[in-house]
C-alpha atoms as a PDB file:
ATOM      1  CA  UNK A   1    -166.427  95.021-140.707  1.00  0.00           C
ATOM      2  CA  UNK A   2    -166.141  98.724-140.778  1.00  0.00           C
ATOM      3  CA  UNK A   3    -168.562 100.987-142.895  1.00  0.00           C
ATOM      4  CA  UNK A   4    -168.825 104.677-143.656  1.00  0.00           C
ATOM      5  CA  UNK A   5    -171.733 106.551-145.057  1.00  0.00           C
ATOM      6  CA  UNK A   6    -170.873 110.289-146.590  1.00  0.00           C
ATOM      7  CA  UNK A   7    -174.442 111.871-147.936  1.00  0.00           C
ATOM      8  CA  UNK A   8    -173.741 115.161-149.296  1.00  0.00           C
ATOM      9  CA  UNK A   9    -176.619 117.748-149.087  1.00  0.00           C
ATOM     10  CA  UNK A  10    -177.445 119.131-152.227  1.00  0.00           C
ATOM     11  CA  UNK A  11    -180.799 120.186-151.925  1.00  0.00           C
ATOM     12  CA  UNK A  12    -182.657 121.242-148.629  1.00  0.00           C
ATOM     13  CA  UNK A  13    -185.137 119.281-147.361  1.00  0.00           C
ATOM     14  CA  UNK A  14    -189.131 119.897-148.115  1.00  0.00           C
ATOM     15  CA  UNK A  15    -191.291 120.745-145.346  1.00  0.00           C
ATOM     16  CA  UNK A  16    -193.109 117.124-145.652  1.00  0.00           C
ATOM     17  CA  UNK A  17    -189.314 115.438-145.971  1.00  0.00           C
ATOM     18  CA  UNK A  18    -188.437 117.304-142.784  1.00  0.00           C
ATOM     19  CA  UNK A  19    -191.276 115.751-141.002  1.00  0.00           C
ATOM     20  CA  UNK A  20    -191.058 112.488-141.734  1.00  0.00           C
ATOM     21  CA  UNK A  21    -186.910 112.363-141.255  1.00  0.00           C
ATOM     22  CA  UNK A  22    -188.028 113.936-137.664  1.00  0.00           C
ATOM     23  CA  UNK A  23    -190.280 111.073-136.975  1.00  0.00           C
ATOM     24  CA  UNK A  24    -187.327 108.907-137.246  1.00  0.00           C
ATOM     25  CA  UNK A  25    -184.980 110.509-134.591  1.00  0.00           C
ATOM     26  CA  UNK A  26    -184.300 109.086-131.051  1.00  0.00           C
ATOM     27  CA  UNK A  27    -186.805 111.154-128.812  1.00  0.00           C
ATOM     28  CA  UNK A  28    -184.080 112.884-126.983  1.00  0.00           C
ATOM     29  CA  UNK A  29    -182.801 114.251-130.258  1.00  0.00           C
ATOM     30  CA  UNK A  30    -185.895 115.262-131.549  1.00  0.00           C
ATOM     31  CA  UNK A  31    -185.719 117.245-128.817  1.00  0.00           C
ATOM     32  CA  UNK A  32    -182.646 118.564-129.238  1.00  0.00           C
ATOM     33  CA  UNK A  33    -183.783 119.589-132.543  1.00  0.00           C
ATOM     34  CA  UNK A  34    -186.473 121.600-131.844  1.00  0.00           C
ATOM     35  CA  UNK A  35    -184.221 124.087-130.095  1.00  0.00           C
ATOM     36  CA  UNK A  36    -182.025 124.732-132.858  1.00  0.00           C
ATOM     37  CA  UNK A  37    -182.394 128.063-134.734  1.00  0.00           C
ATOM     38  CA  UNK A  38    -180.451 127.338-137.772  1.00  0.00           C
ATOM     39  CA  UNK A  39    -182.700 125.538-140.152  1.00  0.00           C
ATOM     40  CA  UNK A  40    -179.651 123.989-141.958  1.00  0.00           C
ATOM     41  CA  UNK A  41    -178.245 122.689-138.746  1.00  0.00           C
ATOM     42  CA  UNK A  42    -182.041 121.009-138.041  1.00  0.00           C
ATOM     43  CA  UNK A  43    -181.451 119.591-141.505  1.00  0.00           C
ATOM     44  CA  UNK A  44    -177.835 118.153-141.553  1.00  0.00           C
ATOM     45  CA  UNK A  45    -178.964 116.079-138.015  1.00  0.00           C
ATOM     46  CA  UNK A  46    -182.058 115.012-139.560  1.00  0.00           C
ATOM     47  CA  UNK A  47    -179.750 113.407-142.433  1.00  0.00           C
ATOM     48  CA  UNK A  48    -177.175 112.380-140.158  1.00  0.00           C
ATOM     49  CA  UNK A  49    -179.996 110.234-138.762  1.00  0.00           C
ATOM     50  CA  UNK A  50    -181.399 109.309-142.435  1.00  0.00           C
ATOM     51  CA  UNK A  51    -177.831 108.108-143.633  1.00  0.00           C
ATOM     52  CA  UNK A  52    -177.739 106.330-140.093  1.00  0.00           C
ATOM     53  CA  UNK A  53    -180.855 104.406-140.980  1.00  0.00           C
ATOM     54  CA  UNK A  54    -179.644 103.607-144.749  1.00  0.00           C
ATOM     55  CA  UNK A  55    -176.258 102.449-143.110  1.00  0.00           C
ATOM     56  CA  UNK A  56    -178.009 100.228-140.376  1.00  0.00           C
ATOM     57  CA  UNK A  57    -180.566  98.589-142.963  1.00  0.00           C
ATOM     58  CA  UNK A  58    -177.458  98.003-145.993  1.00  0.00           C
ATOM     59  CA  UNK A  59    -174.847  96.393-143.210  1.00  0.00           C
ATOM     60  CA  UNK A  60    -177.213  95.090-140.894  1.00  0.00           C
ATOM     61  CA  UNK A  61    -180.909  94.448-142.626  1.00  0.00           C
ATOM     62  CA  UNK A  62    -182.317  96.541-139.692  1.00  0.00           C
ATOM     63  CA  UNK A  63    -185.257  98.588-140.835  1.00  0.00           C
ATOM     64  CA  UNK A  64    -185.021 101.214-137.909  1.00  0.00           C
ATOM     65  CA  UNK A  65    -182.816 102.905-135.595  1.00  0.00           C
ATOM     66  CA  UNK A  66    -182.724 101.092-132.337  1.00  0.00           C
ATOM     67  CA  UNK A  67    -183.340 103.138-129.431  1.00  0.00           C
ATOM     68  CA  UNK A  68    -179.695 105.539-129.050  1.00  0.00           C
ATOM     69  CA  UNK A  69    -178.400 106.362-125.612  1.00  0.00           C
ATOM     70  CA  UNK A  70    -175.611 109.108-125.123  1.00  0.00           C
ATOM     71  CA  UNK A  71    -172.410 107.989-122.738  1.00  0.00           C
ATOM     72  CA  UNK A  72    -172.022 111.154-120.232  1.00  0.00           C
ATOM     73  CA  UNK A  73    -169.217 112.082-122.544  1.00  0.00           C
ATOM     74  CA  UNK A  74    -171.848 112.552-124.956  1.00  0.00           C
ATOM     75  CA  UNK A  75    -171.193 109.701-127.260  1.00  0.00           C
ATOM     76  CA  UNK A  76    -174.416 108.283-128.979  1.00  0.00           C
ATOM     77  CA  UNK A  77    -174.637 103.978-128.746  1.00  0.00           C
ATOM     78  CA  UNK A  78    -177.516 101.386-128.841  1.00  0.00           C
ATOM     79  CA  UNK A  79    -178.046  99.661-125.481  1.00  0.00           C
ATOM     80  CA  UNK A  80    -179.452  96.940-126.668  1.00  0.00           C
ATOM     81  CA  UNK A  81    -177.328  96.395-129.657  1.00  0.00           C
ATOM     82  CA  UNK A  82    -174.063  96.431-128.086  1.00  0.00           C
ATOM     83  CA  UNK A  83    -172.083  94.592-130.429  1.00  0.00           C
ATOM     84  CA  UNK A  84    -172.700  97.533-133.034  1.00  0.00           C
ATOM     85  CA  UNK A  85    -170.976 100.320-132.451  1.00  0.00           C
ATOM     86  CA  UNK A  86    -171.941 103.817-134.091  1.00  0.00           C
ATOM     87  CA  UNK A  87    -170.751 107.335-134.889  1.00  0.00           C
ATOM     88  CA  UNK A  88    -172.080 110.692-136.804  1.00  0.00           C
ATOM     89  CA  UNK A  89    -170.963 113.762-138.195  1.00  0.00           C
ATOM     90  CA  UNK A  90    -172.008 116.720-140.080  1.00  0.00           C
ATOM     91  CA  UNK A  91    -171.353 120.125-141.069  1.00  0.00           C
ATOM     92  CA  UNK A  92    -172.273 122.399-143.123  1.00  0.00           C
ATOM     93  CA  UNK A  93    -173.547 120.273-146.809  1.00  0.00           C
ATOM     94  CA  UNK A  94    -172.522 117.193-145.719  1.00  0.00           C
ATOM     95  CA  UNK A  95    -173.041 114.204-142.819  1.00  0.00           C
ATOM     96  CA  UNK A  96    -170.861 110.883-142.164  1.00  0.00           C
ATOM     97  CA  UNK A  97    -171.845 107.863-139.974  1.00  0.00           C
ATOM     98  CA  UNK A  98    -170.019 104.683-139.092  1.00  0.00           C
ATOM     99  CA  UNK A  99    -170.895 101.454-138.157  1.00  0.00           C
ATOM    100  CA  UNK A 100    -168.578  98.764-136.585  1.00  0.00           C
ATOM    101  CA  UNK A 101    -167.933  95.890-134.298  1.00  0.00           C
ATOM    102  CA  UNK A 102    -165.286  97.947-132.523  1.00  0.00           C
ATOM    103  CA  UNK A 103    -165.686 101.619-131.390  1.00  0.00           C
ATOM    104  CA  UNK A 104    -165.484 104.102-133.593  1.00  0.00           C
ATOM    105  CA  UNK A 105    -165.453 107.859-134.060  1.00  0.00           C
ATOM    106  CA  UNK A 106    -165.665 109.897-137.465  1.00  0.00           C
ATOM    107  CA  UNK A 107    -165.690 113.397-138.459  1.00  0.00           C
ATOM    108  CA  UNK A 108    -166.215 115.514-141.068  1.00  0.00           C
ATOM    109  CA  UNK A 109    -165.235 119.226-142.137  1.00  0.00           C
ATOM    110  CA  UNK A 110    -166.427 121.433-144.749  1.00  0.00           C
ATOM    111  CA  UNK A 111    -163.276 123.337-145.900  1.00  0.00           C
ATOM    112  CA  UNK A 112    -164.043 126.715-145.538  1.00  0.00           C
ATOM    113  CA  UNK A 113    -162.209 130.267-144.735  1.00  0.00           C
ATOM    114  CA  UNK A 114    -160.568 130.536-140.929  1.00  0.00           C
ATOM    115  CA  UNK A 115    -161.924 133.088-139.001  1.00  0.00           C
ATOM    116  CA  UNK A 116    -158.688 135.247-137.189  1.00  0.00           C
ATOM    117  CA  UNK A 117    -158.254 133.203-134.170  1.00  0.00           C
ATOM    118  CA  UNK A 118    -157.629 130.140-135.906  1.00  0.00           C
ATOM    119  CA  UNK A 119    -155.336 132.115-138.483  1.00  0.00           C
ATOM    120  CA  UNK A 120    -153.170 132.826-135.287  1.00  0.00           C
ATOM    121  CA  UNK A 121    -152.584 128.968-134.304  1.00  0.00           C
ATOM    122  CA  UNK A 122    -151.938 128.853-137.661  1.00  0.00           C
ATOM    123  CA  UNK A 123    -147.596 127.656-137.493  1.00  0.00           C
ATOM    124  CA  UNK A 124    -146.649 129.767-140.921  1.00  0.00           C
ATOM    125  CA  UNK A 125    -147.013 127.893-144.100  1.00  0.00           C
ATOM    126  CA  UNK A 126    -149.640 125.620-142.935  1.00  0.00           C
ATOM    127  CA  UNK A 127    -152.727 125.561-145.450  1.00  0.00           C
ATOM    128  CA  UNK A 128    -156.997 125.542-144.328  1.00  0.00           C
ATOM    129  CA  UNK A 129    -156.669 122.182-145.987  1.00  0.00           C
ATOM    130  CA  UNK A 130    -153.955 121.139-143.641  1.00  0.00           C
ATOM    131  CA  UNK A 131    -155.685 122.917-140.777  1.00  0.00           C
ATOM    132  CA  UNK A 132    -159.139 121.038-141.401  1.00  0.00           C
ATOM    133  CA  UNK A 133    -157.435 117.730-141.805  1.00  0.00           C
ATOM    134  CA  UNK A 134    -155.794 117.733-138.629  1.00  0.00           C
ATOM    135  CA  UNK A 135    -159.015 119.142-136.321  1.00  0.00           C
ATOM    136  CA  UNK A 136    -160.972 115.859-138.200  1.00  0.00           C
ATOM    137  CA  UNK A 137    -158.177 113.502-136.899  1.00  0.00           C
ATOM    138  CA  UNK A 138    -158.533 114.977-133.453  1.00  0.00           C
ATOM    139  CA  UNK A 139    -162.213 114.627-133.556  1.00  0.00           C
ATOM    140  CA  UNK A 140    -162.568 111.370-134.888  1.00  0.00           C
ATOM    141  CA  UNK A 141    -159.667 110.306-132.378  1.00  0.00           C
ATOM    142  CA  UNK A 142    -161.093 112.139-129.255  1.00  0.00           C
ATOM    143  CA  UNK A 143    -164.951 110.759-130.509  1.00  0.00           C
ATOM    144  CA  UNK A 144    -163.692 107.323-130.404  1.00  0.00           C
ATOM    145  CA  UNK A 145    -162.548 107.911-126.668  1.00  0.00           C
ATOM    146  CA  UNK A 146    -165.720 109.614-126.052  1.00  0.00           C
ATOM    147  CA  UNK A 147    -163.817 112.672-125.072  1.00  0.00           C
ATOM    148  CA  UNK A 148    -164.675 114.382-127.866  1.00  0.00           C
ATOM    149  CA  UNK A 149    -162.058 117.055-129.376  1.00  0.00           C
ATOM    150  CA  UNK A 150    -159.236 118.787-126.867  1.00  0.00           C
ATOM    151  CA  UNK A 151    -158.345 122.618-126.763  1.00  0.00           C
ATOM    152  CA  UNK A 152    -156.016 123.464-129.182  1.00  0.00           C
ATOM    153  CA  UNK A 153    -152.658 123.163-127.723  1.00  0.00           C
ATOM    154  CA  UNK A 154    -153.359 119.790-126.432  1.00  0.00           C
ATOM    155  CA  UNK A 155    -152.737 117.150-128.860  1.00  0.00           C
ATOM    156  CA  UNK A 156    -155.337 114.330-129.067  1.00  0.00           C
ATOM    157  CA  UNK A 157    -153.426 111.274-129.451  1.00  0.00           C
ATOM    158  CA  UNK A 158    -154.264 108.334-131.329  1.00  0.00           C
ATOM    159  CA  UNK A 159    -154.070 105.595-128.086  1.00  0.00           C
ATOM    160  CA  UNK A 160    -152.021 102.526-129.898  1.00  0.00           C
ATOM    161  CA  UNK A 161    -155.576 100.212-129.478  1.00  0.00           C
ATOM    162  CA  UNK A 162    -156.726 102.324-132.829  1.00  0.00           C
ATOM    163  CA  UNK A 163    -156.185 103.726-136.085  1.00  0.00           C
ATOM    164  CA  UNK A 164    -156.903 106.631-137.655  1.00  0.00           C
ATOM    165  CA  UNK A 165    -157.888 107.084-141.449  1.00  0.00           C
ATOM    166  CA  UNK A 166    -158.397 109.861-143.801  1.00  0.00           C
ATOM    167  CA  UNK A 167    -161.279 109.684-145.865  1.00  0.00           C
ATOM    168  CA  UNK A 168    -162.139 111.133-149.466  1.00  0.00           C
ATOM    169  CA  UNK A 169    -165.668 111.885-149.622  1.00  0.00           C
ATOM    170  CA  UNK A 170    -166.717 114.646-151.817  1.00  0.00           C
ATOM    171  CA  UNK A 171    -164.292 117.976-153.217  1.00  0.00           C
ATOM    172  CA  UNK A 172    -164.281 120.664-150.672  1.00  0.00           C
ATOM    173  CA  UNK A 173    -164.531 118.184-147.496  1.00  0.00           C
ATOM    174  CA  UNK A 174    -161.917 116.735-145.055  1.00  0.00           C
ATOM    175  CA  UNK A 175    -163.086 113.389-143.202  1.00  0.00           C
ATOM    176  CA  UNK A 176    -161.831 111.030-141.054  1.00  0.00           C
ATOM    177  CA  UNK A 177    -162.095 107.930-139.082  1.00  0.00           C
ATOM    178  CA  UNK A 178    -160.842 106.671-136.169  1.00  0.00           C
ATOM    179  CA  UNK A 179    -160.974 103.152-135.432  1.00  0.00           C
ATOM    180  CA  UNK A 180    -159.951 100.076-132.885  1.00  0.00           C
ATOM    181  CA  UNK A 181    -157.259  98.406-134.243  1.00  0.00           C
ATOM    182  CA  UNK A 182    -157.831  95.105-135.822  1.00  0.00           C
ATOM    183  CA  UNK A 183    -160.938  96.009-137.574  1.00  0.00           C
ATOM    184  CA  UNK A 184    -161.452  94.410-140.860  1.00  0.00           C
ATOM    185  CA  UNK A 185    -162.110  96.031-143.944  1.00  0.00           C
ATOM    186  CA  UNK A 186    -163.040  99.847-144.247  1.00  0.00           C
ATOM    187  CA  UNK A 187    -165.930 100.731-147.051  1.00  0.00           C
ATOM    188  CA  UNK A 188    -166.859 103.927-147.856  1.00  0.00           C
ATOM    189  CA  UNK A 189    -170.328 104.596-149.746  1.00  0.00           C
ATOM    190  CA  UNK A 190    -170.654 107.836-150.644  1.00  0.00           C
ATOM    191  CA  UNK A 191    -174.468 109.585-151.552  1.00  0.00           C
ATOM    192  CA  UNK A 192    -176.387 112.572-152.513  1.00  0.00           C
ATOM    193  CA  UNK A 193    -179.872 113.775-150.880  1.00  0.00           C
ATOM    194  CA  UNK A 194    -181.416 113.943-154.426  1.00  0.00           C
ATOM    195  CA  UNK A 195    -180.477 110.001-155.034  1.00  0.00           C
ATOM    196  CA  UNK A 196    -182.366 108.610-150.999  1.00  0.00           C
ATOM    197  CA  UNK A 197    -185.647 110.693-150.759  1.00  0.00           C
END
């Protein structure tokens, strides 16, 4: 079975939340997490990991995160939980995660204003909801091939093993999954910050 998890941000995190969610990362994220500037960034991984851990324990009945090991791609998985496979996302307000028996690769945009360059690839008539829709299906797509997204100008095919799927999470956000074909049902469980800590 397939899940997704959408947790929508809408409060930051206290100082003492912060800590604790940090305590729960892999150690080579925590890492990573120290060196980012943006406090908002620090927070949307920290709750890509929480909704990671509520996903694991509601499919699964695991109470932690098993250790996570990055492909050289760059695409996170649990060594010694191979038959799970796992993807995040987040931007700015919001975080997704996935969990299936197949690989799997997920994405998730806020919709927001295109800076100038992106108005140029722009084809006329084409709306920011119709721009952000397609970069999540070539995310999710190129994150299930560990590839992760291609230039603009090269189009990130969906290879015929999988499917892609666009999912409603909350108003203002374009999501999407990408998925190896033949995977049973698809769940979505959408939360808020306010509702897990």
């Amino acid at each position: 079975m397939t899940g997704v998890w959408a947790l929508l941000l809408d409060r930051p995190l206290s100082a003492q939340e912060a800590a604790e969610l940090t305590a729960l990362l892999p150690p080579e994220r925590r890492e990573r997490l120290h060196r980012m500037r943006l406090p908002e960034k620090r927070q949307e991984v920290l709750c890509a990991y929480l909704i990671l851990r509520r996903a694991l324990r509601e499919q699964y009945r695991w109470q932690e995160i098993p250790p996570v090991v990055c492909e050289d791609g760059g695409k996170p998985f649990f060594p010694d939980e191979p038959q799970v496979q796992f993807n995040l996302s987040h931007t700015a307000g919001a975080v997704l995660a996935a969990l299936s028996d197949r690989p799997v690769g997920v994405d998730i945009e806020r919709i927001r204003p295109l800076s100038p360059l992106a108005r140029r690839r722009l084809a006329e008539g084409t709306s920011q909801e119709a721009f952000f829709a397609d970069w999540v299906r070539r995310e999710a797509v190129g994150k299930w091939m560990g590839a992760g997204v291609r230039p603009h100008g090269q189009e990130t095919v969906c290879p015929p093993d999988c499917r892609f799927f666009p999912l409603e999470t909350f108003a203002g956000y374009a999501a999407g999954i990408c998925v190896g074909a033949g995977a049973e049902t698809l769940e979505i469980h959408r939360h808020h910050l306010t509702e897990l800590l």
